[in-house]
C-alpha atoms as a PDB file:
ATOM      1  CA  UNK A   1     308.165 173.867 126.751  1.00  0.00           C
ATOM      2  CA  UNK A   2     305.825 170.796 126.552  1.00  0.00           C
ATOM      3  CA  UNK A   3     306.585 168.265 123.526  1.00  0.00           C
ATOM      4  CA  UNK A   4     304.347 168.502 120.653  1.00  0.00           C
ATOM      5  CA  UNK A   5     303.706 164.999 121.690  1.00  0.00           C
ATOM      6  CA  UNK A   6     301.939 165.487 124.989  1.00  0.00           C
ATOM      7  CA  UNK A   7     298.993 167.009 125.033  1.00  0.00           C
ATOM      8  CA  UNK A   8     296.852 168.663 127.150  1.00  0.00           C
ATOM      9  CA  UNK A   9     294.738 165.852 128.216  1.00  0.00           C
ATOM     10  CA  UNK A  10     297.960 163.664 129.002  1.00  0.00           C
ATOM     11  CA  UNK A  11     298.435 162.017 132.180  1.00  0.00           C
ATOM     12  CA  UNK A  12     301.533 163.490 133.261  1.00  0.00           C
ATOM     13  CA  UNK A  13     301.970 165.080 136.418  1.00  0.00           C
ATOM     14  CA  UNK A  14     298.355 163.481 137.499  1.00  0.00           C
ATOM     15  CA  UNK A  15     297.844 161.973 140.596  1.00  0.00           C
ATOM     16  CA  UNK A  16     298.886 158.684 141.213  1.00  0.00           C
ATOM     17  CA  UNK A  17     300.423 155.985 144.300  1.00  0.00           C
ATOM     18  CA  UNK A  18     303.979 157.175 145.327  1.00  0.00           C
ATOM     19  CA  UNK A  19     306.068 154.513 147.103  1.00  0.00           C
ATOM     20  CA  UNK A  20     309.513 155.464 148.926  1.00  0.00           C
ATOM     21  CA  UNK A  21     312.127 153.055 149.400  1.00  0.00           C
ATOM     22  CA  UNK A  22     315.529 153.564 151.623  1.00  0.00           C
ATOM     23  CA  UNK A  23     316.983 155.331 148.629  1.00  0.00           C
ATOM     24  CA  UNK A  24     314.201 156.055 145.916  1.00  0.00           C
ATOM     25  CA  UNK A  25     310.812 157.279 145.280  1.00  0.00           C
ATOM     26  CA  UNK A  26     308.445 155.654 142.035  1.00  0.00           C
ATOM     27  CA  UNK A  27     306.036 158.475 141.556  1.00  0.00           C
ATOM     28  CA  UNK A  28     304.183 159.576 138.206  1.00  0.00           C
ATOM     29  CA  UNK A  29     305.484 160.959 135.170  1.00  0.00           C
ATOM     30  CA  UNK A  30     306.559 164.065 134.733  1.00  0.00           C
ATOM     31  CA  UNK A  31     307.021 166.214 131.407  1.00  0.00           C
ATOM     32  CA  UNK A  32     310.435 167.222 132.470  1.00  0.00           C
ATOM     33  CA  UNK A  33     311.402 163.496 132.459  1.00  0.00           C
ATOM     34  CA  UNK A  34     310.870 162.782 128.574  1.00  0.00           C
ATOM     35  CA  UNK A  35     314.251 164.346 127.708  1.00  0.00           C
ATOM     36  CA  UNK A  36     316.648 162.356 129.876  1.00  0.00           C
ATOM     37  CA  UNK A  37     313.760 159.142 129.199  1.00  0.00           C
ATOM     38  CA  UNK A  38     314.174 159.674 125.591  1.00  0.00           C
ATOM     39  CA  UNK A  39     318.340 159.634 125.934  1.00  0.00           C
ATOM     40  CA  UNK A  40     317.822 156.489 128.039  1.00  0.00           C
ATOM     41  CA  UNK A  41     316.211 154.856 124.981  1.00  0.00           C
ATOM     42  CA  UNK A  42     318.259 156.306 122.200  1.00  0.00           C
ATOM     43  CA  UNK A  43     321.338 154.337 124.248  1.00  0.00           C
ATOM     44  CA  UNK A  44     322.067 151.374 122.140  1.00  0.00           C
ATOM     45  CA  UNK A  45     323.665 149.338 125.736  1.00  0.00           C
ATOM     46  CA  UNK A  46     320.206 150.380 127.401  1.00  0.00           C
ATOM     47  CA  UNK A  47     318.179 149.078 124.258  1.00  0.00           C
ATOM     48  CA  UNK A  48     320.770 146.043 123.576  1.00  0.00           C
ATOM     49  CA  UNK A  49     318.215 143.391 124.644  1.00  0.00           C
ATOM     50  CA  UNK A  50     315.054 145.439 122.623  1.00  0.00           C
ATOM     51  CA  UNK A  51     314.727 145.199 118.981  1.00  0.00           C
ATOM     52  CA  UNK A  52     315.326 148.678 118.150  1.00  0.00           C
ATOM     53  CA  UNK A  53     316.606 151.944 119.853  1.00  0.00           C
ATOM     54  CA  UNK A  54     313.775 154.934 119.994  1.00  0.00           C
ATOM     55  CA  UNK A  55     313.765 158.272 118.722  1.00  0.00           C
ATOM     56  CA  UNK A  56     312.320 160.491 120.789  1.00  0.00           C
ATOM     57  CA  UNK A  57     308.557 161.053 118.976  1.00  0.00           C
ATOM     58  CA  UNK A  58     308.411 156.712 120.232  1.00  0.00           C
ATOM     59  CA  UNK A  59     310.267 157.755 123.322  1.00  0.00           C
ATOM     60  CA  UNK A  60     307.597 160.197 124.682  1.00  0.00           C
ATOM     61  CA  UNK A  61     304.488 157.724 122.819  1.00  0.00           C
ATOM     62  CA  UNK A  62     306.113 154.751 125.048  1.00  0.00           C
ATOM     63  CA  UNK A  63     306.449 157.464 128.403  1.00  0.00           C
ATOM     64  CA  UNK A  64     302.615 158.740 127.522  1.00  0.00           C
ATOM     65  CA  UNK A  65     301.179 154.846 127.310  1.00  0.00           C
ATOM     66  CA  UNK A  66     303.178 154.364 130.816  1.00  0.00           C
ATOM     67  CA  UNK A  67     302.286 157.113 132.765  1.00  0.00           C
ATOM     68  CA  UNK A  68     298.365 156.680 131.571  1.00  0.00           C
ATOM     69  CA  UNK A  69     298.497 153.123 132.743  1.00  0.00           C
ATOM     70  CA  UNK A  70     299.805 154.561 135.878  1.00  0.00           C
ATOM     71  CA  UNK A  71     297.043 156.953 135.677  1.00  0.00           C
ATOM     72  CA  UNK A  72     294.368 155.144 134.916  1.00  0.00           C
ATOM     73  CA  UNK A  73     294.879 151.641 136.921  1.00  0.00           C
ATOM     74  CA  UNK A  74     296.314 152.930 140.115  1.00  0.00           C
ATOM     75  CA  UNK A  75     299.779 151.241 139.562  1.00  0.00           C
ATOM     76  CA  UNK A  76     301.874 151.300 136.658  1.00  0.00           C
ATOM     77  CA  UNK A  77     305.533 151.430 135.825  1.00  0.00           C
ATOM     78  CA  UNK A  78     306.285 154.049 137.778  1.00  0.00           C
ATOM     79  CA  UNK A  79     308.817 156.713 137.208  1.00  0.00           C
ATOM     80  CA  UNK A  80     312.297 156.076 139.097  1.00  0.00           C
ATOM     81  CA  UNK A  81     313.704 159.048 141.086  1.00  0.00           C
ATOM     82  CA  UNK A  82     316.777 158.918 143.194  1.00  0.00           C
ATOM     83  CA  UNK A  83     316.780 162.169 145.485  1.00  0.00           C
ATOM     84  CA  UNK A  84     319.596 164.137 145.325  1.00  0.00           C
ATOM     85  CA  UNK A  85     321.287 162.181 143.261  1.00  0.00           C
ATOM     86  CA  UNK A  86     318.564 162.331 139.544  1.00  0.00           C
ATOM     87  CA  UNK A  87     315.263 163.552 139.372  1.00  0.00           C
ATOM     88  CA  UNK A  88     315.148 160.552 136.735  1.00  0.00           C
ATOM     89  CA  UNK A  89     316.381 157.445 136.648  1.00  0.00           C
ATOM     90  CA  UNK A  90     314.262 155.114 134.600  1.00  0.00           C
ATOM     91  CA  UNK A  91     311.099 153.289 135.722  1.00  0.00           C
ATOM     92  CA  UNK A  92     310.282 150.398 137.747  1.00  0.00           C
ATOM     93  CA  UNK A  93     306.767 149.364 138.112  1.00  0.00           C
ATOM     94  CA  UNK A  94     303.800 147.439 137.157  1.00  0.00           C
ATOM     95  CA  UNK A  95     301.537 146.513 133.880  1.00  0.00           C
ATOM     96  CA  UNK A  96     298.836 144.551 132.553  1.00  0.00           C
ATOM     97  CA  UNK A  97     300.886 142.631 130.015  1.00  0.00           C
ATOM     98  CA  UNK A  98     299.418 143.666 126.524  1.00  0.00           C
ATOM     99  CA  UNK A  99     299.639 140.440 124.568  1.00  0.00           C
ATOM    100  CA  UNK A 100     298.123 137.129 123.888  1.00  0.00           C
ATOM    101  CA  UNK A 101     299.960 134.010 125.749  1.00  0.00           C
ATOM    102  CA  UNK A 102     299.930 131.115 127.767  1.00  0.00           C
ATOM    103  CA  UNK A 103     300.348 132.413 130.642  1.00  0.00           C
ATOM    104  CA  UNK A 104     298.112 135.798 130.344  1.00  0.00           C
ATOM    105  CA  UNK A 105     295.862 137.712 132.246  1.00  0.00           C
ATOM    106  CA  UNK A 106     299.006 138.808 134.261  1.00  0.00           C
ATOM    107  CA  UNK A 107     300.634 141.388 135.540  1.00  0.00           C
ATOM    108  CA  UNK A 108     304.081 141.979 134.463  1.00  0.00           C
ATOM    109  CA  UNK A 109     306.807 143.461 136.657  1.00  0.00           C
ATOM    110  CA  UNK A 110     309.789 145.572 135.340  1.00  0.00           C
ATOM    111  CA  UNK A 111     312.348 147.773 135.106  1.00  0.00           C
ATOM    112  CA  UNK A 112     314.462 149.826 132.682  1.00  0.00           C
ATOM    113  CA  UNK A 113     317.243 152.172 134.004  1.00  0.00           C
ATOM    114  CA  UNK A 114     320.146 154.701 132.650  1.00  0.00           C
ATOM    115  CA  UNK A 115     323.536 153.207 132.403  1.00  0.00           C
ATOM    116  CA  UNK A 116     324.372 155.209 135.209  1.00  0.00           C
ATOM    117  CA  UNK A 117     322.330 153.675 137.887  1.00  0.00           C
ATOM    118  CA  UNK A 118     323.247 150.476 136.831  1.00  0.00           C
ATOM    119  CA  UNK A 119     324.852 147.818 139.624  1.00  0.00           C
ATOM    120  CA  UNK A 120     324.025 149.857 142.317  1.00  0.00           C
ATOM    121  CA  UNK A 121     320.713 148.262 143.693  1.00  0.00           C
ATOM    122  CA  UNK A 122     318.340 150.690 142.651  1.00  0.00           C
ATOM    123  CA  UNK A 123     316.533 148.731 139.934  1.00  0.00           C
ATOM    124  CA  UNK A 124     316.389 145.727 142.929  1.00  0.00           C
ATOM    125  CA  UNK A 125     315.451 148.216 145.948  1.00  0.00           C
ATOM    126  CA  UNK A 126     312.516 149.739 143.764  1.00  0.00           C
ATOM    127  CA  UNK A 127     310.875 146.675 142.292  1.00  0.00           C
ATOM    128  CA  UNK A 128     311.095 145.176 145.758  1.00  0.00           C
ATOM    129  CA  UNK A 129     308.507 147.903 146.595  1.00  0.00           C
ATOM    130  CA  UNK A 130     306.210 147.630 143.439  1.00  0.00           C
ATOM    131  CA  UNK A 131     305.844 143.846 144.230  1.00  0.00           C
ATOM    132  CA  UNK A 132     305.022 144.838 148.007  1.00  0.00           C
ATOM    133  CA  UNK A 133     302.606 147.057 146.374  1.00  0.00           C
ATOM    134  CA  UNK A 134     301.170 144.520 144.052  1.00  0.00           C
ATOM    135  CA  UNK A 135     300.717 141.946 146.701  1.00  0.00           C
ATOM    136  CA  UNK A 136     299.747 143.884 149.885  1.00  0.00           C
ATOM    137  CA  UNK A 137     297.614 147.097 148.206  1.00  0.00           C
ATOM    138  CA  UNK A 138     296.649 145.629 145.101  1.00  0.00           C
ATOM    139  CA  UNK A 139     296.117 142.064 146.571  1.00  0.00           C
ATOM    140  CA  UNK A 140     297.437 140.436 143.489  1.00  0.00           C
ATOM    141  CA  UNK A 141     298.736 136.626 144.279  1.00  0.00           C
ATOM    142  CA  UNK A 142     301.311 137.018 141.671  1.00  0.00           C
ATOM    143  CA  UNK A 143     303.932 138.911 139.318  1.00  0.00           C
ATOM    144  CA  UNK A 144     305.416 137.986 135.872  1.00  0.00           C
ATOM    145  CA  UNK A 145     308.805 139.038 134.261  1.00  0.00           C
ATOM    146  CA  UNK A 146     310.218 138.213 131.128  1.00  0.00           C
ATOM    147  CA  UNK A 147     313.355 138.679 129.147  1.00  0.00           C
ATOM    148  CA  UNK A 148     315.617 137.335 126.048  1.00  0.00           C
ATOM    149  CA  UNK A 149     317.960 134.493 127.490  1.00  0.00           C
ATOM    150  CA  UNK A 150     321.085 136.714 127.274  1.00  0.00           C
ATOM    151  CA  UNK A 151     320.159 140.026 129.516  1.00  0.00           C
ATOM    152  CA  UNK A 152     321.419 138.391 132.336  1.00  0.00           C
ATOM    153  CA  UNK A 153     321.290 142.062 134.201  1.00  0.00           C
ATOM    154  CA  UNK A 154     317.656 141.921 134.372  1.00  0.00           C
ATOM    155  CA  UNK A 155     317.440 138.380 135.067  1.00  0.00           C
ATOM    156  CA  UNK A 156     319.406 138.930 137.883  1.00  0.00           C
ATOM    157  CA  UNK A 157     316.916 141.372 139.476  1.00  0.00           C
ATOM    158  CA  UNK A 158     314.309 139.083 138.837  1.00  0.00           C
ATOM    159  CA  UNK A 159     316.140 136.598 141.248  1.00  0.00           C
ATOM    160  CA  UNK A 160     317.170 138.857 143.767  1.00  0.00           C
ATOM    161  CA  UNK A 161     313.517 140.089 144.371  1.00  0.00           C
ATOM    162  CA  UNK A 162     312.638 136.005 144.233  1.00  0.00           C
ATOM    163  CA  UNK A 163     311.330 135.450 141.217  1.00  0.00           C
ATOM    164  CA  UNK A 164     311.673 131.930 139.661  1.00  0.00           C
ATOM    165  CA  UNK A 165     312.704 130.517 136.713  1.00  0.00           C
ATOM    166  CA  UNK A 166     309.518 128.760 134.394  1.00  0.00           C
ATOM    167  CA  UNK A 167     311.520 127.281 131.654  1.00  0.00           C
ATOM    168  CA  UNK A 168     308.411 124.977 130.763  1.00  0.00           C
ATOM    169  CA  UNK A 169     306.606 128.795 130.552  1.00  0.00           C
ATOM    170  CA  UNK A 170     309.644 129.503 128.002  1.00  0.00           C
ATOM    171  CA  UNK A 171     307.734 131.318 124.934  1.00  0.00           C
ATOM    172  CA  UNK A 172     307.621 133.317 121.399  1.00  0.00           C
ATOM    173  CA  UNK A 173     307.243 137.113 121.911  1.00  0.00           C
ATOM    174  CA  UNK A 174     304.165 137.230 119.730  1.00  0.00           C
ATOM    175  CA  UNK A 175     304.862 141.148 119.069  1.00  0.00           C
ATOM    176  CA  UNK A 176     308.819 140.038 117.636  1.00  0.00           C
ATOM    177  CA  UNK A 177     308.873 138.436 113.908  1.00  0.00           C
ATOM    178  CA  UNK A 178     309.533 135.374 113.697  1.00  0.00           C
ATOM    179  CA  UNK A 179     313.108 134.644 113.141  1.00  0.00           C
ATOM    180  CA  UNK A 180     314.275 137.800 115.015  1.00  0.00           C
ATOM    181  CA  UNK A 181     316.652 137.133 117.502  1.00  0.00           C
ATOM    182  CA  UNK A 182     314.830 138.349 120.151  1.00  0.00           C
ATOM    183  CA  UNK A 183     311.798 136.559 120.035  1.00  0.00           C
ATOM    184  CA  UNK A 184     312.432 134.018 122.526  1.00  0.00           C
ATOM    185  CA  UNK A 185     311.842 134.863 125.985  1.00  0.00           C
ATOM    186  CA  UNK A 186     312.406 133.314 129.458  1.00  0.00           C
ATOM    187  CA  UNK A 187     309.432 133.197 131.837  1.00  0.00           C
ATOM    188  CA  UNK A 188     309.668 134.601 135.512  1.00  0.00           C
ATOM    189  CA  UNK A 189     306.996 134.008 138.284  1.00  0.00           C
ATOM    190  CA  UNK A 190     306.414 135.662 141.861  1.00  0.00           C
ATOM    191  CA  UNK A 191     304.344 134.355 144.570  1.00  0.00           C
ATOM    192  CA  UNK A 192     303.835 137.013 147.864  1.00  0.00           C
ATOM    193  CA  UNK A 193     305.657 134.441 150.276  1.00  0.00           C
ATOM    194  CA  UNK A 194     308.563 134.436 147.991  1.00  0.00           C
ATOM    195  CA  UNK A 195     309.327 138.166 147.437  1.00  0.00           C
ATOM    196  CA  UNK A 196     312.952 139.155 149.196  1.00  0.00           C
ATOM    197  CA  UNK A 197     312.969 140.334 152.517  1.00  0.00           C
ATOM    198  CA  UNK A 198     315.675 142.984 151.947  1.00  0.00           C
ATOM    199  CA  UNK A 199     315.487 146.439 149.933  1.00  0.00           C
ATOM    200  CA  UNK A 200     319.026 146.040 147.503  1.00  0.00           C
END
């Protein structure tokens, strides 16, 4: 049964770029992934560095605007399967990023997984590919990440794929009130000649 949410001029299951890695593929969205997305963002651990968990009405609105950037650009934040181990994982992938700042036009790269597939390489071996992608198919000459100080997880992938550290580029998430918590955010760059060599 298809969620009341997607309709049928949604971009799931539309063509877009698969990439394979060692271990994964990052292919389009599915409808069959909204269920186990939509537990992966009603987990308050997984949703720890976001300011709210998401029922699953924003779960499959966040999934739809994902998979129609993916549809609609040619690269997106692609969805994250493991074969024969999930059909779903999470995503990994690319997007315009959607806000005013300093450092925008850019593309952002990122990553969100299920506690499961956490500290086992994935979320590293997969963006690894998306920034080949970016920089050798797309011919971008650079990525952006960015985070809250404290989810050193994610930060870590960041510097495992090469990224660097911009604390000058330090800023306000203008979408976060101000006086949240989580409105600060550490800046990430990637150049092509600094992306990792190796695939975890």
């Amino acid at each position: 049964m298809i969620p009341s949410s997607v309709t049928s001029s949604s971009p799931f299951d539309t063509d877009a770029p698969v990439l394979r890695t060692e271990r994964t593929i990052l292919r389009q969205w599915r409808t069959d992934d909204l269920p186990l997305f939509a537990a992966l963002n009603a987990d308050r651990e997984v949703m720890r560095h976001f300011p709210t968990t998401l029922d699953r009405a924003q779960s499959d609105a966040v999934a739809h605007r994902l998979a129609k950037h993916l549809h609609t650009h040619g690269y997106g934040p692609w969805a994250l399967e493991i074969p024969d181990v999930t059909p779903f994982a999470g995503f990994v992938g690319l997007m315009r990023v959607g806000f005013d700042a300093p450092f925008v036009p850019a593309v952002e790269i990122g990553w969100r997984l299920a506690q499961a597939w956490w500290s086992k390489g994935y979320a590293t071996e997969a963006a690894i590919a998306a920034a080949r992608f970016a920089f050798d198919t797309l011919r971008l000459s650079e990525l952006v990440s960015f985070t809250v100080p404290t989810n050193v997880r994610s930060r870590a992938v960041m510097e495992r794929i090469g990224m660097r550290h911009c604390p000058e580029e330090d800023f306000l998430h203008p979408l976060i009130p101000p006086g949240h918590r989580l409105r600060r955010h550490v800046l990430y760059r990637l150049e092509a000649d600094a992306l990792a060599c190796g695939t975890r």
